[in-house]
Protein backbone atom coordinates (compact mmCIF):
# COMPACT_ATOMS: atom_id res chain seq x y z
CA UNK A 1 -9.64 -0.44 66.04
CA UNK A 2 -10.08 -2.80 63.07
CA UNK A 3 -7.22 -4.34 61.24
CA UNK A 4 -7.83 -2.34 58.35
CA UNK A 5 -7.85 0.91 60.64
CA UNK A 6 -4.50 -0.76 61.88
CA UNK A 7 -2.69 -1.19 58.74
CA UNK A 8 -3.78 3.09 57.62
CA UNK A 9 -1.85 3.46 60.79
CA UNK A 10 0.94 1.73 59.82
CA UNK A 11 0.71 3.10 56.57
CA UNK A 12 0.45 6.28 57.79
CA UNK A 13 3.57 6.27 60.20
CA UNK A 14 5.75 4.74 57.63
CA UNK A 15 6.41 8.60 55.75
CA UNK A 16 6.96 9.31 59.04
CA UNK A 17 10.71 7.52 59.39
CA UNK A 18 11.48 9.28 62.22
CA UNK A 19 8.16 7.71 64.35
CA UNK A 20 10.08 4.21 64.68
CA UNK A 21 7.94 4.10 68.35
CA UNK A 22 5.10 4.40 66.64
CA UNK A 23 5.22 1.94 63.73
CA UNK A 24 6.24 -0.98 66.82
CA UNK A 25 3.43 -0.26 68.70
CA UNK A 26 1.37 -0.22 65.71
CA UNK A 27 2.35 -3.85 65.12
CA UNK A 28 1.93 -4.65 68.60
CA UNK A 29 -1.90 -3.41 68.56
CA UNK A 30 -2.05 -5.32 65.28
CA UNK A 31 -0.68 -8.14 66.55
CA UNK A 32 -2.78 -8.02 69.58
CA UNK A 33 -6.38 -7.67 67.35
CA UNK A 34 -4.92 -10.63 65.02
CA UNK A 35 -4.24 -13.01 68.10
CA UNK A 36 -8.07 -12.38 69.43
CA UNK A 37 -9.61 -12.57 65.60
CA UNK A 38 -8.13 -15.88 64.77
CA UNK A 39 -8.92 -17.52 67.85
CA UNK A 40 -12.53 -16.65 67.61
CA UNK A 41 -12.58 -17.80 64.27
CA UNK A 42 -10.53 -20.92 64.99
CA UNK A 43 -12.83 -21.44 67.90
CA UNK A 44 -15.88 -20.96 65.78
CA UNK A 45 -14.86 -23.60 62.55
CA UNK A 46 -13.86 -26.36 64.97
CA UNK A 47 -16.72 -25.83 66.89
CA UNK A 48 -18.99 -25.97 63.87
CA UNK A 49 -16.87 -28.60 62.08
CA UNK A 50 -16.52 -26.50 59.38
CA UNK A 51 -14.73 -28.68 56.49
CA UNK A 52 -12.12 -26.49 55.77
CA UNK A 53 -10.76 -25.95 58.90
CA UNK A 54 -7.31 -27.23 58.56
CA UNK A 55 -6.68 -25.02 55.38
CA UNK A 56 -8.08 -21.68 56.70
CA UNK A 57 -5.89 -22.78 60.11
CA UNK A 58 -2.78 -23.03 57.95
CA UNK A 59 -3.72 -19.56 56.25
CA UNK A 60 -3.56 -18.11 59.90
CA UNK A 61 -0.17 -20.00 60.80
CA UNK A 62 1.12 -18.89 57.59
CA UNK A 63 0.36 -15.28 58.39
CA UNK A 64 2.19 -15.45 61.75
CA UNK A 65 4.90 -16.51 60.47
CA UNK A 66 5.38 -14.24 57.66
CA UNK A 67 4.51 -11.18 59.86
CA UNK A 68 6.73 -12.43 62.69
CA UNK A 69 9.84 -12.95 59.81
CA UNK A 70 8.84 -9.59 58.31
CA UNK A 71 8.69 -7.87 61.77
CA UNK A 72 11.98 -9.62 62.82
CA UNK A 73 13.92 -8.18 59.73
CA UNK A 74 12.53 -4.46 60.35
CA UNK A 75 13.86 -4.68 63.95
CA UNK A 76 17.06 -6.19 62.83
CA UNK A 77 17.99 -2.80 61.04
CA UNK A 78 16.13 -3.44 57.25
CA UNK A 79 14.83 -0.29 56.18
CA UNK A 80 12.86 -2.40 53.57
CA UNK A 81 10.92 -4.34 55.65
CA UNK A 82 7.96 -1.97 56.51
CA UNK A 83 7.34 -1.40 53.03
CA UNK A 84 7.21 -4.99 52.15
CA UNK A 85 5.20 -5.67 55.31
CA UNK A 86 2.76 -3.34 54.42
CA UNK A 87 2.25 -4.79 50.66
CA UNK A 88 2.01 -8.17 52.74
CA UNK A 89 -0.68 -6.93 55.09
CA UNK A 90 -2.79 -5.33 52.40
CA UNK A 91 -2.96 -8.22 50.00
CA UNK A 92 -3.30 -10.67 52.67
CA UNK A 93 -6.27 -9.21 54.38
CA UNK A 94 -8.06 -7.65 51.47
CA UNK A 95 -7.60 -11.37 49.68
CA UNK A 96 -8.26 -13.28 53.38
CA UNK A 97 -11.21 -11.23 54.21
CA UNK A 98 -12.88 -11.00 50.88
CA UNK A 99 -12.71 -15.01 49.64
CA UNK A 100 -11.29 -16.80 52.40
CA UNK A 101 -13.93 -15.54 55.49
CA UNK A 102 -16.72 -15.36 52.90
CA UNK A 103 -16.13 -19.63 53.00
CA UNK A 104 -17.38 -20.29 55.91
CA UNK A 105 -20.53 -17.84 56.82
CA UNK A 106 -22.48 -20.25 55.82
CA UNK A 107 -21.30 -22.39 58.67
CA UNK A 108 -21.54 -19.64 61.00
CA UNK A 109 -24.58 -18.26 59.98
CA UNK A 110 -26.40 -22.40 60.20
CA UNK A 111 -25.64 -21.87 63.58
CA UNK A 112 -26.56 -18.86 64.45
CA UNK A 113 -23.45 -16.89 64.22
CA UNK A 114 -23.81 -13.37 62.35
């Protein structure tokens, strides 16, 4: 699954209160696909030298955390949190994917990386 496929899930379970199971494993598998993303990309810029590395690596650590915080408070008992971690995912990845990624294709694609 993609991470956009992964956030319609989540999306999609949160009408569904009563699917609790569902909406943790949902952030699991998201979790999961994140983890392996970043660390190709990560791998990728440093192995390039790509110049903005240490920016687009604090845009990743940032996301972590704020998922991880947002994730914590859901389990804790907030009924707001998968609303707000929703909103979080989908401006994150839409504004990550669209300006942030488009950086550095250049890079990648100099070195043979489509």
């Amino acid at each position: 699954q993609t991470i956009l496929d992964l956030i319609g899930q989540l999306t999609d379970e949160t009408w569904q209160k009563e699917h609790a199971d569902g909406i943790g494993k949902a952030i699991d598998q998201l979790t999961e696909y994140v983890t392996t993303h970043f660390a190709a990309e990560e791998h990728y810029m440093e192995e390039f030298d790509y110049e903005n590395y240490e920016a687009h690596l604090e845009q990743h650590l940032e996301y972590i955390r704020t998922v991880s915080t947002l994730t914590s408070e859901w389990m804790g008992g907030s009924q707001s949190v998968p609303d707000s971690l929703l909103k979080f995912l989908e401006e994150w990845w839409v504004r990550h994917i669209l300006n942030e990624d488009k950086k550095y294709t250049k890079t990648l694609n100099d070195h043979g990386v489509t």
